[in-house]
N, C-alpha and C. Protein backbone atom coordinates (compact mmCIF):
# COMPACT_ATOMS: atom_id res chain seq x y z
N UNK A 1 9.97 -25.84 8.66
CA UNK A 1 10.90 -25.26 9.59
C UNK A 1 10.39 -23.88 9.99
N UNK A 2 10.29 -23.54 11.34
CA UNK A 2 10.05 -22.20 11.87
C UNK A 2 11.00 -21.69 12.24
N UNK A 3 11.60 -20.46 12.02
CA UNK A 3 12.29 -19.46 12.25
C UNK A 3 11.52 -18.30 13.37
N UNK A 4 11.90 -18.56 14.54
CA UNK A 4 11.58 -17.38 15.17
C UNK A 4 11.96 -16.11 15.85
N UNK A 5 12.05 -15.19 15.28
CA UNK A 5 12.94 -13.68 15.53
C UNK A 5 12.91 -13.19 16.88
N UNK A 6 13.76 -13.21 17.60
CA UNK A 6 13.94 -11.94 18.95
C UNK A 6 13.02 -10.70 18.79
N UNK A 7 12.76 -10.32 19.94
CA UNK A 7 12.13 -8.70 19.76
C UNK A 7 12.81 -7.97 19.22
N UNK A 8 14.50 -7.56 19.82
CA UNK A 8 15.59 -7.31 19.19
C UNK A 8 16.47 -8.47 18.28
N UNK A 9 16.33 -7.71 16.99
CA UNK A 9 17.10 -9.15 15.82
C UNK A 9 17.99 -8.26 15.54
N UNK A 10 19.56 -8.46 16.39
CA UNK A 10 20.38 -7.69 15.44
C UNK A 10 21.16 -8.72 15.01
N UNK A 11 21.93 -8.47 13.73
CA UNK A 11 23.21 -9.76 13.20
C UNK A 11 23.85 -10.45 14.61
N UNK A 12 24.79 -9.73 15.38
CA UNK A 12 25.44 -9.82 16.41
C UNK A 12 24.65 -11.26 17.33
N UNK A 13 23.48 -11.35 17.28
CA UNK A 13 22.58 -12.14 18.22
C UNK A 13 21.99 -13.17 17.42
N UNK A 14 22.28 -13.60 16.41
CA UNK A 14 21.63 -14.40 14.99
C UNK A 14 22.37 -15.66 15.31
N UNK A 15 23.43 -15.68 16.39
CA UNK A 15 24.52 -17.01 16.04
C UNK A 15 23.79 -18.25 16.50
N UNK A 16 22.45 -18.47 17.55
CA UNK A 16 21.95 -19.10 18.07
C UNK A 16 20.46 -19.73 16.96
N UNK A 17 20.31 -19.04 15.89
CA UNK A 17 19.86 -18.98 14.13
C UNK A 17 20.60 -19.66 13.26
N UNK A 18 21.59 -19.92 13.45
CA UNK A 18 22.88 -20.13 12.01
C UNK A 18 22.33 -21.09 11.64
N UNK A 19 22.39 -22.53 11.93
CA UNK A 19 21.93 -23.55 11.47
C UNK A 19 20.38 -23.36 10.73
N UNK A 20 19.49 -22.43 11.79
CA UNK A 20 18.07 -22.65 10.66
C UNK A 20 18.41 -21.65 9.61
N UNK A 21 19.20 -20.63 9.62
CA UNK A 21 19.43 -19.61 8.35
C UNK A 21 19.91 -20.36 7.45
N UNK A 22 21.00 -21.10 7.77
CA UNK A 22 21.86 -21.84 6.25
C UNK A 22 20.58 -22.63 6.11
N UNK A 23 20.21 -23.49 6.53
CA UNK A 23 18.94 -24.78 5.78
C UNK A 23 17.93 -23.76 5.07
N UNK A 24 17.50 -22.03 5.76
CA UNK A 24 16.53 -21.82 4.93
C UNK A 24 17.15 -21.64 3.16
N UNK A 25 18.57 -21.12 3.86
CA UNK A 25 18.65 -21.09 1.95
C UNK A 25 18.93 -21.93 1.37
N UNK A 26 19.53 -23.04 2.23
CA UNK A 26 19.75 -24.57 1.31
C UNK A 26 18.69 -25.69 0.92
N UNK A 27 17.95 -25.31 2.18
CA UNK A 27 16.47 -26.35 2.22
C UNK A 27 15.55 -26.15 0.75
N UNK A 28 15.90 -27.48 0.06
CA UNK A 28 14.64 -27.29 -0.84
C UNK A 28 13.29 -28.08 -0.62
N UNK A 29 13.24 -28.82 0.39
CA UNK A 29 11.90 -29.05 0.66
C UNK A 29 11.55 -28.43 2.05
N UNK A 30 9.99 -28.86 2.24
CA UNK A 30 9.37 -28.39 3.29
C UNK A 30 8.78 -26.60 3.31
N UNK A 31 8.14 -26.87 4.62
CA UNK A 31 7.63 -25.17 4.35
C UNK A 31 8.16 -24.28 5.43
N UNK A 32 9.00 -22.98 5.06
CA UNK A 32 9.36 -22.32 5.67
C UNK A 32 8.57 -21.51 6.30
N UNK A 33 8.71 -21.14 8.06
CA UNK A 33 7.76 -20.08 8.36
C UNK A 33 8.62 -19.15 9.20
N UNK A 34 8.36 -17.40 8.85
CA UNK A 34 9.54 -16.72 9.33
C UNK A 34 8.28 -16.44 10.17
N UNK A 35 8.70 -16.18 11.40
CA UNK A 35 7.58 -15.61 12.73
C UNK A 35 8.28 -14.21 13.05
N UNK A 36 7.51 -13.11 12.84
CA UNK A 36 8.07 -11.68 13.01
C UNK A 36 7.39 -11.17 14.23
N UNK A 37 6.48 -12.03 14.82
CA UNK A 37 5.30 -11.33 15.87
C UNK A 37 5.67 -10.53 17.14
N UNK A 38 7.53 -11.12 17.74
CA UNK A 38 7.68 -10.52 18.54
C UNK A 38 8.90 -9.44 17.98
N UNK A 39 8.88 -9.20 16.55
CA UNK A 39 9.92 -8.25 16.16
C UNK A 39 9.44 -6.94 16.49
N UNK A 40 10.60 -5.89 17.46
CA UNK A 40 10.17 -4.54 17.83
C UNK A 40 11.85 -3.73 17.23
N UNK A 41 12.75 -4.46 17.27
CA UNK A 41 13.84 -3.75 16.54
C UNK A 41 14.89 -4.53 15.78
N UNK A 42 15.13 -4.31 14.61
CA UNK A 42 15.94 -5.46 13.58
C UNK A 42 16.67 -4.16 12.59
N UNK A 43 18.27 -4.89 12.39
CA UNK A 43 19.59 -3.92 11.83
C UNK A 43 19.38 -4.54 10.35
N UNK A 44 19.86 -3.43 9.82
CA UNK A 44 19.97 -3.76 8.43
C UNK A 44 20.34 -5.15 8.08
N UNK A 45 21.81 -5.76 8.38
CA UNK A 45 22.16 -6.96 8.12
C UNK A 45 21.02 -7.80 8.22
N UNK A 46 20.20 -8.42 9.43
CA UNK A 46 19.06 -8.89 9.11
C UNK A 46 18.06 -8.85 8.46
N UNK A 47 17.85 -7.81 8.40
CA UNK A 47 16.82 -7.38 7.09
C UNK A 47 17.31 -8.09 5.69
N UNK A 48 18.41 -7.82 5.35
CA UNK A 48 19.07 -8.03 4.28
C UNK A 48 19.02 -10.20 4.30
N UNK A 49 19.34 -10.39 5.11
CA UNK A 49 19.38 -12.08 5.73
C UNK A 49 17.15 -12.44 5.19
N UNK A 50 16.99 -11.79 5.56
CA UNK A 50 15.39 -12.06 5.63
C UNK A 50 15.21 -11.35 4.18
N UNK A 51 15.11 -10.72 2.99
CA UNK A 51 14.98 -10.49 1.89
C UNK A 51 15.92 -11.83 1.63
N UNK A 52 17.13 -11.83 2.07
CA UNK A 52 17.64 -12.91 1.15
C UNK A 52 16.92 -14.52 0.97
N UNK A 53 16.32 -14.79 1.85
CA UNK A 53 15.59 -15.85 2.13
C UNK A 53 14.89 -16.25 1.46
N UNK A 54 13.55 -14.87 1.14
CA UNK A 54 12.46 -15.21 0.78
C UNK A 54 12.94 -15.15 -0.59
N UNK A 55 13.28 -14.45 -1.35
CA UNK A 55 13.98 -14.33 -2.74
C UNK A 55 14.40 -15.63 -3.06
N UNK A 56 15.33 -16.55 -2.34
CA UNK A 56 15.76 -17.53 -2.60
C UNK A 56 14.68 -18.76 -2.47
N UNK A 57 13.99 -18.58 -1.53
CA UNK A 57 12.48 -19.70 -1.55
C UNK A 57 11.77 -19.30 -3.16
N UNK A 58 11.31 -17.74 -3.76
CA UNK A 58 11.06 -17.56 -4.77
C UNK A 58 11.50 -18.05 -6.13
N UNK A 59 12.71 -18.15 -5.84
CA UNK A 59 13.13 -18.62 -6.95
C UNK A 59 13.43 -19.94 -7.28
N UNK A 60 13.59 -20.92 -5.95
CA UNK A 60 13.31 -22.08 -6.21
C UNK A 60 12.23 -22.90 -5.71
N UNK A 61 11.29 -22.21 -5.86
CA UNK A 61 9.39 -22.28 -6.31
C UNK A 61 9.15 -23.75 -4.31
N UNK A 62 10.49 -22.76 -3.32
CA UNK A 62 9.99 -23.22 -1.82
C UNK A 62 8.65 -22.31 -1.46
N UNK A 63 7.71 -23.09 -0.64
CA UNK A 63 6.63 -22.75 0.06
C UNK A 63 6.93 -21.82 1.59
N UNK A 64 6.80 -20.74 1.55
CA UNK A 64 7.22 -20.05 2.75
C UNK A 64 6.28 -19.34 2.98
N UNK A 65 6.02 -18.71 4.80
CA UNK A 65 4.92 -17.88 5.39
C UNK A 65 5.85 -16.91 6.21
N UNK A 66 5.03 -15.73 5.76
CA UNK A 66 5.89 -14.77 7.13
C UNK A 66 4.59 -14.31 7.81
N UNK A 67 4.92 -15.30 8.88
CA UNK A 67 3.93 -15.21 10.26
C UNK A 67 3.78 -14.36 11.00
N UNK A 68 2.64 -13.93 11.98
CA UNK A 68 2.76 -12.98 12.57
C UNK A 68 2.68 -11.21 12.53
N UNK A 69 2.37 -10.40 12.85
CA UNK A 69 2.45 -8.81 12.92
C UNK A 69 3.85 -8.14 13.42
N UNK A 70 4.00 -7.34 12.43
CA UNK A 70 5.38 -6.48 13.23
C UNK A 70 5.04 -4.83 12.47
N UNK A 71 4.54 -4.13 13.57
CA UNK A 71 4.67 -2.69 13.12
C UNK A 71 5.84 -2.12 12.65
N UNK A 72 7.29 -2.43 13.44
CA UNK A 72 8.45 -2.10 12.83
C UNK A 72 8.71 -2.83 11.71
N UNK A 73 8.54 -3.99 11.42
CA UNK A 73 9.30 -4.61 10.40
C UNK A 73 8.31 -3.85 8.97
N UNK A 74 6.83 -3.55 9.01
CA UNK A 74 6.34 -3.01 8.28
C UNK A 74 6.36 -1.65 8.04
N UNK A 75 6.58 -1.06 8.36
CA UNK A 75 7.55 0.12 8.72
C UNK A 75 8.66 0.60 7.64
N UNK A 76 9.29 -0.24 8.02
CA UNK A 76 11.30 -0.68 7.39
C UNK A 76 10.92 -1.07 5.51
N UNK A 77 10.16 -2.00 5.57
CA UNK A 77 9.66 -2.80 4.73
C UNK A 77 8.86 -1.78 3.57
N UNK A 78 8.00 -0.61 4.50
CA UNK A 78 7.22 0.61 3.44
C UNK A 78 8.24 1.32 3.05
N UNK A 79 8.98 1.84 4.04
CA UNK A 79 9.95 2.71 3.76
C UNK A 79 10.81 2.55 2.42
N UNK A 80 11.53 1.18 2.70
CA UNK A 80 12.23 0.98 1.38
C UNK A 80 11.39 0.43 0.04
N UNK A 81 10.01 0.54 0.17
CA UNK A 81 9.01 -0.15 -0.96
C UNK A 81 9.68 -1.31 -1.39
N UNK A 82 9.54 -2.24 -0.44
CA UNK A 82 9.96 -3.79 -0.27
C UNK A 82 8.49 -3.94 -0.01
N UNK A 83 8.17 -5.30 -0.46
CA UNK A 83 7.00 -6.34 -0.36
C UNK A 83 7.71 -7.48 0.05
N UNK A 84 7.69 -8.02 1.28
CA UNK A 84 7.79 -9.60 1.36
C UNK A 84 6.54 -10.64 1.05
């Protein structure tokens, strides 16, 4: 399953997502791929939605890729010394 992010990802704009967000945290098979390439601005709540994800693929040993370059999301990501 590919997940692909807006330039702008705020919560508010995610509703057209819902269905692939719930399967990423319910899905236990297959391989997840989050695509960040066209991310240029994303709100906390998402951020928080996207840590929650990968954490949850981690822990139940799902195969996931976070695709793509995002200067902001790496950015956000140093700042709070988060590793995805």
């Amino acid at each position: 399953m590919r997940i692909l992010l807006n330039r702008q990802c705020l919560i508010g704009q995610m509703e057209d997502r819902k269905e692939k967000l719930v399967y990423a945290y319910s899905g236990k098979r297959g391989y997840l791929v989050l695509d960040v390439s066209n991310l240029d601005k994303i709100d906390t709540a998402v951020l928080q939605v996207l840590i929650s994800i990968v954490h949850t693929c981690q822990k139940t040993g799902r195969k996931y890729e976070i695709r793509g370059k995002s200067e902001t999301l790496d950015l956000i990501l140093e700042c709070y010394g988060i590793n995805l």
